[in-house]
N, C-alpha and C. Protein backbone atom coordinates (compact mmCIF):
# COMPACT_ATOMS: atom_id res chain seq x y z
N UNK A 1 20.93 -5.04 24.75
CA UNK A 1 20.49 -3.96 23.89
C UNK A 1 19.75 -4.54 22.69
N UNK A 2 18.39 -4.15 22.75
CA UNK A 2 18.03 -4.46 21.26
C UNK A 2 18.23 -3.78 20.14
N UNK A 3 18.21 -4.67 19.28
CA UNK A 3 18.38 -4.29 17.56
C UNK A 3 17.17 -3.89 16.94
N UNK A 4 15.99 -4.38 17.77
CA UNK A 4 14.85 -3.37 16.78
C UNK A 4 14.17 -2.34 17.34
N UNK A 5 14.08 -1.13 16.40
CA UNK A 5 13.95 0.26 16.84
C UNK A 5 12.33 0.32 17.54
N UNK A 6 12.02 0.82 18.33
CA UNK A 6 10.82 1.19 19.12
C UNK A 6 9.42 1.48 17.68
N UNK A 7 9.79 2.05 16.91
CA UNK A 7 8.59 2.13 15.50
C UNK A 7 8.44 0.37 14.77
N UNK A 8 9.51 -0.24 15.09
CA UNK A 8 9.29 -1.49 14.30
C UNK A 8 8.78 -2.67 14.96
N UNK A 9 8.15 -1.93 16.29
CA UNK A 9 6.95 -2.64 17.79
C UNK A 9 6.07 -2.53 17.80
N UNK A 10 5.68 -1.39 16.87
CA UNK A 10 4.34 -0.71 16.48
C UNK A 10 3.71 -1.69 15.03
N UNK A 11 4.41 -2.29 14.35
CA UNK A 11 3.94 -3.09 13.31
C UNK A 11 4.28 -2.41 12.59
N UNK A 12 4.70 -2.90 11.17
CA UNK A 12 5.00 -2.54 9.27
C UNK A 12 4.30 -1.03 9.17
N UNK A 13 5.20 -0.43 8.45
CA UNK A 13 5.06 0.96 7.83
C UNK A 13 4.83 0.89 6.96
N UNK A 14 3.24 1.27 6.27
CA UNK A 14 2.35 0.68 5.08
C UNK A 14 1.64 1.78 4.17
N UNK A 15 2.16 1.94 3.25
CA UNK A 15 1.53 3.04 2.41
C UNK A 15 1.14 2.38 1.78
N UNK A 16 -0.69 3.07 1.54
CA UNK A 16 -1.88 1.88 0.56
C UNK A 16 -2.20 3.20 -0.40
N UNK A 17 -2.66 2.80 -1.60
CA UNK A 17 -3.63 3.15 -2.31
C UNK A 17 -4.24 2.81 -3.18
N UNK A 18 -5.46 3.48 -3.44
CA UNK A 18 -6.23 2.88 -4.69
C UNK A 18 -7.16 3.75 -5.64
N UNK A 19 -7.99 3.19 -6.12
CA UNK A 19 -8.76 4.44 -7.01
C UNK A 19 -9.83 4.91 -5.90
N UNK A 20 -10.30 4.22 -4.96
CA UNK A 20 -11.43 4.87 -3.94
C UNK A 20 -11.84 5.82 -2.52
N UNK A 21 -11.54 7.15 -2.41
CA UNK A 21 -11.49 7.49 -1.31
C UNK A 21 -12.16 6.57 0.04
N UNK A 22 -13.15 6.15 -0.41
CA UNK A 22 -14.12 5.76 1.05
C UNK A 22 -13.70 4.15 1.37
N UNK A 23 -13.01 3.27 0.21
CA UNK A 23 -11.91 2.37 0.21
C UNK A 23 -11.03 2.56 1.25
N UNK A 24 -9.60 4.00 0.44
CA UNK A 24 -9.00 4.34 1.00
C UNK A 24 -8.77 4.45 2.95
N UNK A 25 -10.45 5.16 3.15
CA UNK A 25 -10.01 5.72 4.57
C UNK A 25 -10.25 4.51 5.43
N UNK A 26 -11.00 3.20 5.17
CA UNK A 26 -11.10 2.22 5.56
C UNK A 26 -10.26 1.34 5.84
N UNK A 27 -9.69 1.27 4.73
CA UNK A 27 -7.97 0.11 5.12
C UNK A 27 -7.30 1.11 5.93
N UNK A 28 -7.45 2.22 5.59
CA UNK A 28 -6.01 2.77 6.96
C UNK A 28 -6.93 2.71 8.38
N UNK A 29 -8.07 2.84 8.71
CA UNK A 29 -8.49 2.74 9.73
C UNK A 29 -8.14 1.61 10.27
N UNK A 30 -8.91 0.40 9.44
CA UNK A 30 -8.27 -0.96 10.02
C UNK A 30 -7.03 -1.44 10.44
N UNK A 31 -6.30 -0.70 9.53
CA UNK A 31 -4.79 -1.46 9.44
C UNK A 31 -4.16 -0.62 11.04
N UNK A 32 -5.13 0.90 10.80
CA UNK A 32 -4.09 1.37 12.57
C UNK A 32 -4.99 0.69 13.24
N UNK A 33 -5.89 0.11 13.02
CA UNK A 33 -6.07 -0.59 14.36
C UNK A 33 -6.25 -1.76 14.28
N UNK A 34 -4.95 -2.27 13.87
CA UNK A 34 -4.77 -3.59 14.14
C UNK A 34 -2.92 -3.25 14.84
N UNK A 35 -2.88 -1.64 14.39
CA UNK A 35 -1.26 -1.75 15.19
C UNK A 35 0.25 -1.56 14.22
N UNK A 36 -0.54 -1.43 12.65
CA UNK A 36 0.22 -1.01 11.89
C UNK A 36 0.10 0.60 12.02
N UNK A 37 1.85 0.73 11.04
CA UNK A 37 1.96 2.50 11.02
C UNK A 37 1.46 3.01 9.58
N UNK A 38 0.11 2.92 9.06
CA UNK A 38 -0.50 2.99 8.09
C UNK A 38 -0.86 4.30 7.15
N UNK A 39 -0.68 4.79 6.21
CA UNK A 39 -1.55 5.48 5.58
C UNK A 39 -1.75 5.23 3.99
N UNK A 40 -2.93 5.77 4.02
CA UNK A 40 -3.48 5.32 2.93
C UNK A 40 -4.51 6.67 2.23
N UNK A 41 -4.72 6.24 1.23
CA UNK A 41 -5.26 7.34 -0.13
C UNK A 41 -5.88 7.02 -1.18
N UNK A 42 -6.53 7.98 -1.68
CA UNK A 42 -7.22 7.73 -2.94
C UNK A 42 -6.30 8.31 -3.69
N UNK A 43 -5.44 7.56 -5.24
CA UNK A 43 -4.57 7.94 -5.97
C UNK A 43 -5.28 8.87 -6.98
N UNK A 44 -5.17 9.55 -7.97
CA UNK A 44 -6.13 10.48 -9.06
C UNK A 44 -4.72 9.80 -10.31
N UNK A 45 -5.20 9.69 -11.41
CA UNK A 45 -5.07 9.11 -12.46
C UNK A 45 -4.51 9.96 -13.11
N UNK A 46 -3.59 11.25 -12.87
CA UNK A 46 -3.43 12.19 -13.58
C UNK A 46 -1.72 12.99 -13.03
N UNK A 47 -1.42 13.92 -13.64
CA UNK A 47 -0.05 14.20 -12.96
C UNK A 47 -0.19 14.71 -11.38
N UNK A 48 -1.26 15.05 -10.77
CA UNK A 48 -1.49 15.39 -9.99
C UNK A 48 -1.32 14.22 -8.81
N UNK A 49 -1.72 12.90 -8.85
CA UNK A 49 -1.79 11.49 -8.66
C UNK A 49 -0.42 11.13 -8.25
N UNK A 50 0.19 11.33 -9.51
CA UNK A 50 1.95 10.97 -9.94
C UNK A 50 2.71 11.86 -8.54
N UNK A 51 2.47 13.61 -8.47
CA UNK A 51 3.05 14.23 -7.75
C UNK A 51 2.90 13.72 -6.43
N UNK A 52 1.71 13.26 -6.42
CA UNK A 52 0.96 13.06 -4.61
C UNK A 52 1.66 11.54 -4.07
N UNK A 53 1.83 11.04 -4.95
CA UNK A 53 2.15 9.45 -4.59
C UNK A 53 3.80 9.55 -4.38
N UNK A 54 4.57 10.73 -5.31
CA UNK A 54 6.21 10.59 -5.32
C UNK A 54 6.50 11.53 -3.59
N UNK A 55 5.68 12.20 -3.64
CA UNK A 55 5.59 12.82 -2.65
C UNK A 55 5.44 12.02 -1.32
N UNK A 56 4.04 11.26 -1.47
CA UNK A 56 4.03 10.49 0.13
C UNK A 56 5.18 9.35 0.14
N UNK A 57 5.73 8.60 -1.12
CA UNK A 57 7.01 8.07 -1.01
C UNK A 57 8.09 8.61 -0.25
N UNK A 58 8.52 9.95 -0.37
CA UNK A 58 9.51 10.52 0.15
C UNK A 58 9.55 11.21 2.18
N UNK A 59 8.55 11.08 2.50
CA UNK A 59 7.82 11.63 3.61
C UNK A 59 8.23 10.73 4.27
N UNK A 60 8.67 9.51 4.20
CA UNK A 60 8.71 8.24 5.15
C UNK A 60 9.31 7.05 4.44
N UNK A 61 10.12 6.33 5.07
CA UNK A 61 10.50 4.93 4.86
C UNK A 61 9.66 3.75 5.14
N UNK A 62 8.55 3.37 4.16
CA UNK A 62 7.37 2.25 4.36
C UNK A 62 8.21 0.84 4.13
N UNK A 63 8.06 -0.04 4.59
CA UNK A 63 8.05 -1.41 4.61
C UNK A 63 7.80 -1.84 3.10
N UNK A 64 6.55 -1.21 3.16
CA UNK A 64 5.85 -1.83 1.98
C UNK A 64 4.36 -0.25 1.29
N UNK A 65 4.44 -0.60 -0.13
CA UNK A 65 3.56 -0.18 -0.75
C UNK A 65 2.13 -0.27 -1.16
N UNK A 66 1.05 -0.82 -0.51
CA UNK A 66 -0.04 -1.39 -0.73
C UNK A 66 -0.90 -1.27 -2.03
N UNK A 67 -1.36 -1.93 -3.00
CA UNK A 67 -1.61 -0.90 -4.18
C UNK A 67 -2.93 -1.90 -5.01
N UNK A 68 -3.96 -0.97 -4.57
CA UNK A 68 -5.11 -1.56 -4.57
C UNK A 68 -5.68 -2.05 -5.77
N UNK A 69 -6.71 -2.89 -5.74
CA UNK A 69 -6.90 -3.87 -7.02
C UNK A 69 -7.53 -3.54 -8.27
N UNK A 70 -8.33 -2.00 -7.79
CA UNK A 70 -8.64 -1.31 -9.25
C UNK A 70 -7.63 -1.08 -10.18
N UNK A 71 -6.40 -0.34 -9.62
CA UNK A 71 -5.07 -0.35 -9.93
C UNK A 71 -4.12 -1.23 -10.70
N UNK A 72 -3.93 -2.17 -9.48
CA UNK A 72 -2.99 -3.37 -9.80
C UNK A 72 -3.59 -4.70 -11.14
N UNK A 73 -5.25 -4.73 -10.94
CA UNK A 73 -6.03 -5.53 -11.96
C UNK A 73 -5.64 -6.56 -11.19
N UNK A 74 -5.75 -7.10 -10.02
CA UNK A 74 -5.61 -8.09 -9.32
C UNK A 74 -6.91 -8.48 -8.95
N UNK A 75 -8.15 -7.52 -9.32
CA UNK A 75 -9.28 -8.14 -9.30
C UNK A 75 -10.44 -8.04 -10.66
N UNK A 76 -10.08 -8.92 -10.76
CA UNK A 76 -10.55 -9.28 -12.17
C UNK A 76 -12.07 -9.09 -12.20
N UNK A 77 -12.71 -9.75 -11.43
CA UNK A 77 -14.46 -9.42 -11.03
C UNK A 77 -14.62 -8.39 -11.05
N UNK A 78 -14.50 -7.44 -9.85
CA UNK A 78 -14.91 -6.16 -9.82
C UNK A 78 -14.82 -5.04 -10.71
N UNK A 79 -13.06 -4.85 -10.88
CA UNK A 79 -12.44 -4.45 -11.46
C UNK A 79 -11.40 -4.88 -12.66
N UNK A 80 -12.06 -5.26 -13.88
CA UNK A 80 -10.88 -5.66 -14.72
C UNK A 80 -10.08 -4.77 -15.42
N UNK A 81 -9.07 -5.44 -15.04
CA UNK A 81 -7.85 -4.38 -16.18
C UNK A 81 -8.23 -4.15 -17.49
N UNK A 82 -8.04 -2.50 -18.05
CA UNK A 82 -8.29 -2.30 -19.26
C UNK A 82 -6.70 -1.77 -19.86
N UNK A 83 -6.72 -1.06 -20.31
CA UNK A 83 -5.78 -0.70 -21.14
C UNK A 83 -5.27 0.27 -20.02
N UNK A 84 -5.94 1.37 -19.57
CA UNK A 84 -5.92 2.83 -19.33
C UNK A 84 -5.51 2.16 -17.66
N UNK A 85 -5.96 1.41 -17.12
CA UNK A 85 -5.58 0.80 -15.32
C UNK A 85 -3.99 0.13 -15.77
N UNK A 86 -3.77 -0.57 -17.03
CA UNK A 86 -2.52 -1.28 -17.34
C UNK A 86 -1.61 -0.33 -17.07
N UNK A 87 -1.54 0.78 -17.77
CA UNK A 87 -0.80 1.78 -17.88
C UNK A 87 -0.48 2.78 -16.78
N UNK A 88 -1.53 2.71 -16.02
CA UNK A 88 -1.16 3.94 -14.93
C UNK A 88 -0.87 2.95 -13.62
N UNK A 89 -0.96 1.55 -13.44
CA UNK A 89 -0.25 0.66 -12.91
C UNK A 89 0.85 0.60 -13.44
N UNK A 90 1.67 0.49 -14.36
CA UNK A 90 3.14 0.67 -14.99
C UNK A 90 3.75 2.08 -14.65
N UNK A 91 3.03 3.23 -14.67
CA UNK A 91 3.44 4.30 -14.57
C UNK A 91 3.40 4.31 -12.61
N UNK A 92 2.82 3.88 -11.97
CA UNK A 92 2.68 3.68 -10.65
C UNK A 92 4.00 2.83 -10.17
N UNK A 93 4.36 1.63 -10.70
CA UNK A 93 5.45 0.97 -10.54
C UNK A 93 6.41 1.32 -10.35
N UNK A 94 6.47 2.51 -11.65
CA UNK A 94 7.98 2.88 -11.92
C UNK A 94 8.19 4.10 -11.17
N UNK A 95 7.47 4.75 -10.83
CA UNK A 95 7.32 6.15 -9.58
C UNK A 95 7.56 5.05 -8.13
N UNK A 96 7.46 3.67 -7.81
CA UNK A 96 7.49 3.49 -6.78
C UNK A 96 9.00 3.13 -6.87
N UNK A 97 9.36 2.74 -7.62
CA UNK A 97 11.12 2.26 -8.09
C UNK A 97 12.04 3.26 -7.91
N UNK A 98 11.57 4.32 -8.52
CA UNK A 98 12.36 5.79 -8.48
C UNK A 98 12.40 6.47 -7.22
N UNK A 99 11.44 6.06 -6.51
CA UNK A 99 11.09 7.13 -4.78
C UNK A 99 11.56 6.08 -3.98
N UNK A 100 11.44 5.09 -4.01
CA UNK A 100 11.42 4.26 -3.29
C UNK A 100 11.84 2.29 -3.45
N UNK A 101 13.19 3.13 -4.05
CA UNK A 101 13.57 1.36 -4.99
C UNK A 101 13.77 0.35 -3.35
N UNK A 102 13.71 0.46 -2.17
CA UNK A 102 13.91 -0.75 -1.27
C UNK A 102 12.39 -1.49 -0.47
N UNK A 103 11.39 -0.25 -1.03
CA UNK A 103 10.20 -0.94 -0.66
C UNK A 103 9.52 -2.10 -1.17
N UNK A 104 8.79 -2.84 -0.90
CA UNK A 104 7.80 -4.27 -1.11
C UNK A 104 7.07 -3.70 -1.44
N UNK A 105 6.66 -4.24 -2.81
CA UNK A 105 5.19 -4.15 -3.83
C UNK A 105 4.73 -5.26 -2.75
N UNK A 106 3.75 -4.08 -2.60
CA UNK A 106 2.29 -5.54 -2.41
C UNK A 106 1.12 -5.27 -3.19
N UNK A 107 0.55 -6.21 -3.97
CA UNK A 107 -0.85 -6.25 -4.39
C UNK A 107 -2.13 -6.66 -4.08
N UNK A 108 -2.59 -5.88 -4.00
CA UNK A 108 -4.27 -5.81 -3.05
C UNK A 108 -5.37 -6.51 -3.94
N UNK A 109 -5.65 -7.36 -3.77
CA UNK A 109 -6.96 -7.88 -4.48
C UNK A 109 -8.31 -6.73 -4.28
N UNK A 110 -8.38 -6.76 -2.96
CA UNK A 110 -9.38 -5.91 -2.37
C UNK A 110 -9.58 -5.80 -0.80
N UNK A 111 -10.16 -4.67 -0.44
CA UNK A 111 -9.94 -4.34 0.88
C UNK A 111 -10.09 -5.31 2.19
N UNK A 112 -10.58 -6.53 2.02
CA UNK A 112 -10.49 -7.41 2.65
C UNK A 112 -9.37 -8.45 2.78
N UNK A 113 -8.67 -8.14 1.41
CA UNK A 113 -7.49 -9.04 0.96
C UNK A 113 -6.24 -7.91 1.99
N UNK A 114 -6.24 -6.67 2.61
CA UNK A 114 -5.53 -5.85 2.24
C UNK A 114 -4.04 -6.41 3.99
N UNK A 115 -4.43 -7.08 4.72
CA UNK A 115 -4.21 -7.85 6.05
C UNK A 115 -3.45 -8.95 5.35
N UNK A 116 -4.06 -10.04 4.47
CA UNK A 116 -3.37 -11.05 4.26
C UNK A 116 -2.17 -10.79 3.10
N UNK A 117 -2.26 -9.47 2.13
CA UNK A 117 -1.48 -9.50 0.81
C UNK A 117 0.11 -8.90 1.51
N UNK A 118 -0.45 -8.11 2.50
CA UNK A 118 0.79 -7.73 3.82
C UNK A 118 1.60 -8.71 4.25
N UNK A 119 0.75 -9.47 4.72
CA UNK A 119 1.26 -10.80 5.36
C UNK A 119 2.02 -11.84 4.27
N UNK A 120 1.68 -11.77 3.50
CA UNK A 120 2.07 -12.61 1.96
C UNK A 120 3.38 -12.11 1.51
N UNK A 121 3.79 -10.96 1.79
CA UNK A 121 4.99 -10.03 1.03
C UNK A 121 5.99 -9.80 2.21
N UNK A 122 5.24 -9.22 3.32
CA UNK A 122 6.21 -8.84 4.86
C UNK A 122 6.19 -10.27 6.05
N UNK A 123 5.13 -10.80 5.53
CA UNK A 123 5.29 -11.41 7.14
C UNK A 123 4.58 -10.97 8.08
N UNK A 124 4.32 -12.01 9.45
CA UNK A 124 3.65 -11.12 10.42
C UNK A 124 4.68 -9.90 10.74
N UNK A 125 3.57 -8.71 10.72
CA UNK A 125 4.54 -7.70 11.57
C UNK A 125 4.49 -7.69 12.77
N UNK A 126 6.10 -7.10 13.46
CA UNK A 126 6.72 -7.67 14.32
C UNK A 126 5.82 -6.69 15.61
N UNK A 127 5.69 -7.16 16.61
CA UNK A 127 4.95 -5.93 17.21
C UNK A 127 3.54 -6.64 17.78
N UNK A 128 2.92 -7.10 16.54
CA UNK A 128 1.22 -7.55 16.36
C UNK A 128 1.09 -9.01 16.63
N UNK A 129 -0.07 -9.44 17.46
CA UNK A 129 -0.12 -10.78 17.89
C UNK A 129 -0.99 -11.05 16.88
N UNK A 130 -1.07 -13.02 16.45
CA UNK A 130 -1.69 -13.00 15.17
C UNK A 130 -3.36 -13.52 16.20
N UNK A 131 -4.59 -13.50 14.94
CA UNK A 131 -5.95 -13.59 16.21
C UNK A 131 -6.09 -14.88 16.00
């Protein structure tokens, strides 16, 4: 009898977001097709943002949190942290603590980073052959 459930064959349960819809629909495309159980979003900066994010927290038990680099200020080039990204990254944190205190922060440099920052925090997921 195995011990791991038929969803955890399918690869890591991965909730991403960031400030970019057309970002957004891209990493979740990739990520389901590479075999993860993915979704992903454009966050809004406002209580509306806050509701939508405590919300998709509660909908599902993710592995991990993906949380993109406009956001996180993990990309300094593109996107540098100002004051106003500091803050709604802190306020993002602590909504992920409260919905979801057993999930993995992961931080996204950028959508190309978004495969390896997974891999950096979870590990290969179990399920997915590496290329």
């Amino acid at each position: 009898m195995s011990l791991v459930s038929p969803s955890r064959l399918r690869g890591w349960r991965i909730l991403g977001f960031g400030k970019h819809p057309e970002i957004a629909a891209a990493v979740q495309e990739k990520l389901r097709s590479l075999g993860f159980q993915a979704t992903a979003f454009a966050l809004t900066n406002d209580e509306a943002g806050d509701a939508r994010l405590a919300l998709e927290l509660k909908r599902a038990e993710y592995d991990g949190v993906a949380i993109g680099g406009y956001i996180n200020g993990q990309d300094p080039v593109n996107f540098p942290a100002t004051l106003e990204t500091t803050v709604w990254f802190n306020r993002v944190l602590n909504l992920i603590h409260a919905n979801a205190p057993d999930t993995k922060i992961i931080l996204v440099r950028g959508p190309e980073d978004v495969v390896p920052a997974i891999e950096r925090v979870l590990g290969k997921s179990p399920g997915l052959r590496s290329s």
